[in-house]
N, C-alpha and C. Protein backbone atom coordinates (compact mmCIF):
# COMPACT_ATOMS: atom_id res chain seq x y z
N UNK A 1 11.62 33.12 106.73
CA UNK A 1 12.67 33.20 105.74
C UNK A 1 12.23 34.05 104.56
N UNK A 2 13.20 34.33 103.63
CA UNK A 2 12.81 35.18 102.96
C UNK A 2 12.17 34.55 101.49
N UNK A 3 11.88 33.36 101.46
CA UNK A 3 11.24 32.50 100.19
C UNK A 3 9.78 32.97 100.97
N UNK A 4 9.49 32.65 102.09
CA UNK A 4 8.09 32.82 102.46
C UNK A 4 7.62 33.89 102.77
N UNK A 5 8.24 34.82 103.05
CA UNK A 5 7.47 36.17 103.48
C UNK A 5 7.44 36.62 101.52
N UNK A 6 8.39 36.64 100.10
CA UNK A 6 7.84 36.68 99.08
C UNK A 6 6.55 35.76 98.84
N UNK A 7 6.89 34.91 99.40
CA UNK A 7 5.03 34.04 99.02
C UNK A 7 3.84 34.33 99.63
N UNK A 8 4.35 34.92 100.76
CA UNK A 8 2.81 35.60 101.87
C UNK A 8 2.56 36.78 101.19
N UNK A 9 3.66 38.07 100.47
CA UNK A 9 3.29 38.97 99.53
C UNK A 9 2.73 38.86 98.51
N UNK A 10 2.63 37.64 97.95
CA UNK A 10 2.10 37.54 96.46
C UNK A 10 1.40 36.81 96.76
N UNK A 11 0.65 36.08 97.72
CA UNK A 11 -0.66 35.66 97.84
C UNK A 11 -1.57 36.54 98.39
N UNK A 12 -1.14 37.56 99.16
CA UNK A 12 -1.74 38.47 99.30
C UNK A 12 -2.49 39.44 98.29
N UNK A 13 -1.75 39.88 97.69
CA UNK A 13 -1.50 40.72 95.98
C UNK A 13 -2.23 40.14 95.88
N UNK A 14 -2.24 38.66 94.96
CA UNK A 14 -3.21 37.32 94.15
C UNK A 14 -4.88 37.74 95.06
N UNK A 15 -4.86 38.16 96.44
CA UNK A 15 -5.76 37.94 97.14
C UNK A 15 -7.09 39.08 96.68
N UNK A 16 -6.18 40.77 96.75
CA UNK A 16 -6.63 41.61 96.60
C UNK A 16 -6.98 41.64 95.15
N UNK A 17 -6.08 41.36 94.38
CA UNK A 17 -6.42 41.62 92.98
C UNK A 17 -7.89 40.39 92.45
N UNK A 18 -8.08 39.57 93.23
CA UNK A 18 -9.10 38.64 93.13
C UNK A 18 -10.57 39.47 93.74
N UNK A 19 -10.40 39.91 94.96
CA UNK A 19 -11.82 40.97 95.52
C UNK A 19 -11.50 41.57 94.10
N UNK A 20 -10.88 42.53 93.37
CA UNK A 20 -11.25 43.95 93.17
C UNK A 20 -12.02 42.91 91.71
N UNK A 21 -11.60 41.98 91.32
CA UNK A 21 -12.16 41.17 90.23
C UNK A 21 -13.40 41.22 90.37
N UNK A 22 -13.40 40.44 91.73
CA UNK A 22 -15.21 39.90 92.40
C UNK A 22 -15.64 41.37 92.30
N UNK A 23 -15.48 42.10 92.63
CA UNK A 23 -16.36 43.49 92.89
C UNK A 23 -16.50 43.90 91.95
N UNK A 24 -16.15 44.01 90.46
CA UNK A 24 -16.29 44.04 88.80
C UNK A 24 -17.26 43.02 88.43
N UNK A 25 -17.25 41.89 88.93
CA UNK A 25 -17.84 41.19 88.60
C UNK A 25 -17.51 40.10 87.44
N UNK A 26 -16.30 40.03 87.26
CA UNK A 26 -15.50 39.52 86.22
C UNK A 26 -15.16 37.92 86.15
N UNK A 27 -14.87 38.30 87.84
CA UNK A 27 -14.10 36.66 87.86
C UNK A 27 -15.77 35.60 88.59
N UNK A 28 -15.69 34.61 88.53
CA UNK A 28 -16.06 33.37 89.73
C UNK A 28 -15.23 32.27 89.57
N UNK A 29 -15.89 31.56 90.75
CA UNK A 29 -14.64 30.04 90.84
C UNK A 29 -15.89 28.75 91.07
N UNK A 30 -15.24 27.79 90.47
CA UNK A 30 -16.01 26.91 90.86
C UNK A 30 -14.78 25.83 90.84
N UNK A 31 -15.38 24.62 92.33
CA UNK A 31 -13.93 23.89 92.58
C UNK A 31 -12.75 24.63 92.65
N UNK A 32 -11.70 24.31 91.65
CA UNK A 32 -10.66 24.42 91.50
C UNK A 32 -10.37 25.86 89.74
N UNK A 33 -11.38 25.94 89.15
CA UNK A 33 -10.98 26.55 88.17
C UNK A 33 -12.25 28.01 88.50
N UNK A 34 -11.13 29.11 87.75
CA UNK A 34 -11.74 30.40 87.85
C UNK A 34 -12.22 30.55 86.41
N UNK A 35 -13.35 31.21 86.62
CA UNK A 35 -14.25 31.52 85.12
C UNK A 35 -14.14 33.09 85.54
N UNK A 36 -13.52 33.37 84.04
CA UNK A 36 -13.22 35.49 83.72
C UNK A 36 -14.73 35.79 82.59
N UNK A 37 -14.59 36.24 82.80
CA UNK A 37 -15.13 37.43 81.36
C UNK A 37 -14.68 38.64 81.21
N UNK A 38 -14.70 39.37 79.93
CA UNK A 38 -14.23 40.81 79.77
C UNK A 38 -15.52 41.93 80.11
N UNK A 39 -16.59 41.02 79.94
CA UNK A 39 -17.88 41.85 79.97
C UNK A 39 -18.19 42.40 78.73
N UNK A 40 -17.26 42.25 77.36
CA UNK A 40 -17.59 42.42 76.05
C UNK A 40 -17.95 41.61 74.91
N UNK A 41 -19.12 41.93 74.54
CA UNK A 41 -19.41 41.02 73.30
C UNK A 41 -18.42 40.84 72.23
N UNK A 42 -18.28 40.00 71.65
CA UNK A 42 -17.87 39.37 70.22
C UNK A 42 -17.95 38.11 69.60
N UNK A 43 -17.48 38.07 68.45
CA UNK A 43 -17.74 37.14 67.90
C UNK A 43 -17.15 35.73 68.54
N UNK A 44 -17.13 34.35 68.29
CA UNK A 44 -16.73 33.21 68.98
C UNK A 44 -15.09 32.92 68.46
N UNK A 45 -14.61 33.21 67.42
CA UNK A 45 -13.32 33.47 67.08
C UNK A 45 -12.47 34.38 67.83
N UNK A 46 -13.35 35.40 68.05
CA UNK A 46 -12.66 36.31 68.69
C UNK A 46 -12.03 36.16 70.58
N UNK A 47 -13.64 35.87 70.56
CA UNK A 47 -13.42 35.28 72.10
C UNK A 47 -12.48 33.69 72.94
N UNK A 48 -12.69 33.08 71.57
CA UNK A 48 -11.37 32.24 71.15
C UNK A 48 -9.97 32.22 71.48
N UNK A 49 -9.63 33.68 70.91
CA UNK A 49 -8.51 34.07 70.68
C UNK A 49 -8.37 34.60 72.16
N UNK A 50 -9.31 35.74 72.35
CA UNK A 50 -9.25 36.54 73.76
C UNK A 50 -8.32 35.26 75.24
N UNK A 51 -9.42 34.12 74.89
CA UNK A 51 -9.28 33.22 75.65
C UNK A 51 -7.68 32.72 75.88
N UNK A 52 -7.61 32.19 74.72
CA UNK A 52 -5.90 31.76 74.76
C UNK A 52 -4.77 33.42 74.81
N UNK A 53 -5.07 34.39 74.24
CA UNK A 53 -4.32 35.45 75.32
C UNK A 53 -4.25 35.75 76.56
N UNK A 54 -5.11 34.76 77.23
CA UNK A 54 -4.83 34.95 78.89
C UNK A 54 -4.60 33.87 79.60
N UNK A 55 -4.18 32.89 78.66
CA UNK A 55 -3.68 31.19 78.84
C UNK A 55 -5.26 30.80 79.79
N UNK A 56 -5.80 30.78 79.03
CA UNK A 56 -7.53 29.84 79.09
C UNK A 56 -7.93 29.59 78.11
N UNK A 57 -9.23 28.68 78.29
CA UNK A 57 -9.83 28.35 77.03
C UNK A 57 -11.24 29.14 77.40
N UNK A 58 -12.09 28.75 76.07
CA UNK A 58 -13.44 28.72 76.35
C UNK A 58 -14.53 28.34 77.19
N UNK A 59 -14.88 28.64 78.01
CA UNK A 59 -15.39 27.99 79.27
C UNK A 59 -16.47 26.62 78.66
N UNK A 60 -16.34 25.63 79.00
CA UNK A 60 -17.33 24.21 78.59
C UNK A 60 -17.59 23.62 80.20
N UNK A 61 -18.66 23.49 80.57
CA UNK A 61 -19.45 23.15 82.02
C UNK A 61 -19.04 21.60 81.78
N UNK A 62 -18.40 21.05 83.16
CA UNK A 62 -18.36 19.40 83.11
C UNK A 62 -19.04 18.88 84.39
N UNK A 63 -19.72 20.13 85.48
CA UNK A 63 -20.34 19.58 85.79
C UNK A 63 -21.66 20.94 86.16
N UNK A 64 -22.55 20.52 87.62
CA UNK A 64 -23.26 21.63 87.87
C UNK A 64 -22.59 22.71 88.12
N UNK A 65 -21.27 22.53 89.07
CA UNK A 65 -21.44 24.07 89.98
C UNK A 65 -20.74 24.60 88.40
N UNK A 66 -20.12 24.20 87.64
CA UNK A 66 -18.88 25.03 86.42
C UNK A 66 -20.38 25.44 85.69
N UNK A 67 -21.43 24.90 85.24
CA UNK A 67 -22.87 25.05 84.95
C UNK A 67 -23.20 26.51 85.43
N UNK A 68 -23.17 26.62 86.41
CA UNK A 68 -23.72 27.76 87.00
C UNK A 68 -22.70 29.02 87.35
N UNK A 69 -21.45 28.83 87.55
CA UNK A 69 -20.22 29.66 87.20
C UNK A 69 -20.72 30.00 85.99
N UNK A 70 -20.84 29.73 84.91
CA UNK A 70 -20.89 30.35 83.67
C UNK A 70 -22.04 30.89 83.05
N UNK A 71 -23.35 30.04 84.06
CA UNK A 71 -24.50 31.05 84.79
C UNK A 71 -24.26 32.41 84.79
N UNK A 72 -23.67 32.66 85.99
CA UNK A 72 -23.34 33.96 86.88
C UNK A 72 -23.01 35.25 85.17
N UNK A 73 -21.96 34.81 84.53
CA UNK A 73 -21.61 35.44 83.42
C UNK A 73 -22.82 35.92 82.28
N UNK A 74 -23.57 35.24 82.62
CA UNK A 74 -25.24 35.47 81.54
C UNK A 74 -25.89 36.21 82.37
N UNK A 75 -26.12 35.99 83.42
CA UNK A 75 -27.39 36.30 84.16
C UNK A 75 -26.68 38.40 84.35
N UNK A 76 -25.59 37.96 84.98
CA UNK A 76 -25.09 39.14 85.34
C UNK A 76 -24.62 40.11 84.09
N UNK A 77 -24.54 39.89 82.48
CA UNK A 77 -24.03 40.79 81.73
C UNK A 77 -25.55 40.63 81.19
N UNK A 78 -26.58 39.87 81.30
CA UNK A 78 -27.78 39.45 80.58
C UNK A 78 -27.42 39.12 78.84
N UNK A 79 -27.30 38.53 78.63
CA UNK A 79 -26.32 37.88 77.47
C UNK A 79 -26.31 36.88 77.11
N UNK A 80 -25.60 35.54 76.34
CA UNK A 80 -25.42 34.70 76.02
C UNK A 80 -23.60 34.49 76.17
N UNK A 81 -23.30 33.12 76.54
CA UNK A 81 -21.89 32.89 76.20
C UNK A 81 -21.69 31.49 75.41
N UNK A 82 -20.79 31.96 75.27
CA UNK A 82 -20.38 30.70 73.97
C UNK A 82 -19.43 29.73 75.10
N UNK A 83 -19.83 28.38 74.38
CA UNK A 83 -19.50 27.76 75.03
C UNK A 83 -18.23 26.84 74.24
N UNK A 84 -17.13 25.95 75.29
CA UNK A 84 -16.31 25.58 74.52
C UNK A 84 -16.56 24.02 74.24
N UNK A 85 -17.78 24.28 73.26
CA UNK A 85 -18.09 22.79 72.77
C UNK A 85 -18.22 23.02 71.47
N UNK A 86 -18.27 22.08 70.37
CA UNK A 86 -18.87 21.47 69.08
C UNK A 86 -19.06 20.61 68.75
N UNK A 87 -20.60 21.04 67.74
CA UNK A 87 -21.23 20.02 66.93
C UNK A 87 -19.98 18.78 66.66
N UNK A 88 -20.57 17.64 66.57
CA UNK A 88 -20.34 16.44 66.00
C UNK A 88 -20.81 16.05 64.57
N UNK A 89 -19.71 14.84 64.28
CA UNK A 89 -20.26 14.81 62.85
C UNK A 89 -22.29 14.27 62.87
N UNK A 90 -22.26 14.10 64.01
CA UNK A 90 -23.44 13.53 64.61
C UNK A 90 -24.48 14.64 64.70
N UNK A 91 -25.26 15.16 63.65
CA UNK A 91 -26.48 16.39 64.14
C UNK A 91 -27.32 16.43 65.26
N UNK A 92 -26.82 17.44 66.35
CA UNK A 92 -27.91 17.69 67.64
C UNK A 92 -26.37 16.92 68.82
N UNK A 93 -25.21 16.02 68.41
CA UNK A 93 -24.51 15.54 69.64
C UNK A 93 -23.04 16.79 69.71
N UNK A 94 -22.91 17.07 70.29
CA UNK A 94 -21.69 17.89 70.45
C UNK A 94 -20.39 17.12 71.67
N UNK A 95 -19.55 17.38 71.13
CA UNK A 95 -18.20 17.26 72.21
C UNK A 95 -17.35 18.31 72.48
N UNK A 96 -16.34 17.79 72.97
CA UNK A 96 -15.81 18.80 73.21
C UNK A 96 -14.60 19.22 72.20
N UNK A 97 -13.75 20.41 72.04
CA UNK A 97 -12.95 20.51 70.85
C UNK A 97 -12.04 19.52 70.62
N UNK A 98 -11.43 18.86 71.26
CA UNK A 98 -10.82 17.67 71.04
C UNK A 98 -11.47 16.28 70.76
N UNK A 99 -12.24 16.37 70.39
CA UNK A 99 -13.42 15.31 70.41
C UNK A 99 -13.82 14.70 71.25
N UNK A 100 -13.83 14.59 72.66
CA UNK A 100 -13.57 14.11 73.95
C UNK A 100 -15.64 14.35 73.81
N UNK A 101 -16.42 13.18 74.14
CA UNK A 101 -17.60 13.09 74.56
C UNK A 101 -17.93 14.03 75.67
N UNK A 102 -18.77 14.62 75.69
CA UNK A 102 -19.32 15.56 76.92
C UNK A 102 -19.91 14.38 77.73
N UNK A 103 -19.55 14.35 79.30
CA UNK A 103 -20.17 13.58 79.62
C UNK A 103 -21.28 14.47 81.00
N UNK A 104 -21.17 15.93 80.90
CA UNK A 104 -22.42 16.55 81.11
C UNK A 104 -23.11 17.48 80.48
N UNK A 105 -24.45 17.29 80.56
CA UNK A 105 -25.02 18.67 79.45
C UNK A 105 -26.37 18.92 80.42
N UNK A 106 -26.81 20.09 80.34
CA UNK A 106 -28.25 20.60 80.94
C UNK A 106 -28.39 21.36 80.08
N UNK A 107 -29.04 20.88 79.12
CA UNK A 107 -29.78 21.63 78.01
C UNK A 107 -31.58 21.74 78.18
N UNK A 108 -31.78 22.71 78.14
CA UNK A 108 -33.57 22.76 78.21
C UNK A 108 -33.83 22.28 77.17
N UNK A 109 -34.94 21.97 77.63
CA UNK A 109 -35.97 20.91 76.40
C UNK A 109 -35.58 21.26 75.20
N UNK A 110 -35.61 20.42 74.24
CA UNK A 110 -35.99 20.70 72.50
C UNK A 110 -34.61 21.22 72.67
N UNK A 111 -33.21 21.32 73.20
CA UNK A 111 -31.77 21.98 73.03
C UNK A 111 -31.22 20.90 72.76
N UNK A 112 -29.92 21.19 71.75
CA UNK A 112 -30.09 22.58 71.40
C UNK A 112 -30.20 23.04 70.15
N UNK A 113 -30.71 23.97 69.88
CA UNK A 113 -31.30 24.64 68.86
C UNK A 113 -29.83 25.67 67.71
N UNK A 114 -29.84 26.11 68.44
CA UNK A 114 -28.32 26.85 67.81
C UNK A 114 -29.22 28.52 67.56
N UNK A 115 -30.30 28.52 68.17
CA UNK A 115 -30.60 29.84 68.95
C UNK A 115 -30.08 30.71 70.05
N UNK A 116 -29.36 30.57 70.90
CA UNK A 116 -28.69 31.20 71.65
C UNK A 116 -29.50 31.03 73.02
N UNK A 117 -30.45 30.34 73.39
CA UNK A 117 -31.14 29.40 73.92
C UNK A 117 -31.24 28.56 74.78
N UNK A 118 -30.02 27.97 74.62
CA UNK A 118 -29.86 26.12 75.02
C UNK A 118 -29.86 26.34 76.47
């Protein structure tokens, strides 16, 4: 019918335009959610903003594999990314922007520092 052959076209499309991502190196997935980058530095306001212009947020790891999705984005631009957490009124505990408790973190020793580090 013609509802499904439009949906076999645009998953297709969705399909290709996802390789040419992977082959940039832009996108990964972990589970169910895709982690982007632009591959450009800026400030955390900025990238903020970037974020919600493409209806996302800031990437914040809730577990390993989203951990290492956002890995891939450091290792591969060699860089740092900001993450979508903050300090608490609590010095050294962070949550998440809604105040919602992190209930995963892999921070290396002595993290985090607010060196670019953690």
């Amino acid at each position: 019918n013609e509802i499904g052959d439009i949906n076999q076209q645009l998953e297709h499309r969705i399909a290709r335009l996802e390789g040419v991502l992977r082959l940039q190196k832009t996108i990964t997935e972990s589970g169910q959610k895709i982690f982007a980058t632009n591959g450009k530095k800026a400030d955390f306001n900025t990238t903020l903003q970037k974020c919600k212009e493409a209806g996302g947020s800031v990437a914040a790891p809730r577990n390993p594999g989203e951990n290492e999705a956002i890995q891939y984005f450091v290792k591969t631009f060699n860089t740092y990314a900001y993450l979508g957490i903050k300090e608490s009124l609590i010095p050294g505990k962070f949550q998440f922007p809604d105040g919602t408790e992190l209930s995963y973190t892999n921070w290396y020793l002595n993290e985090p520092s607010g060196k670019g580090e953690e």
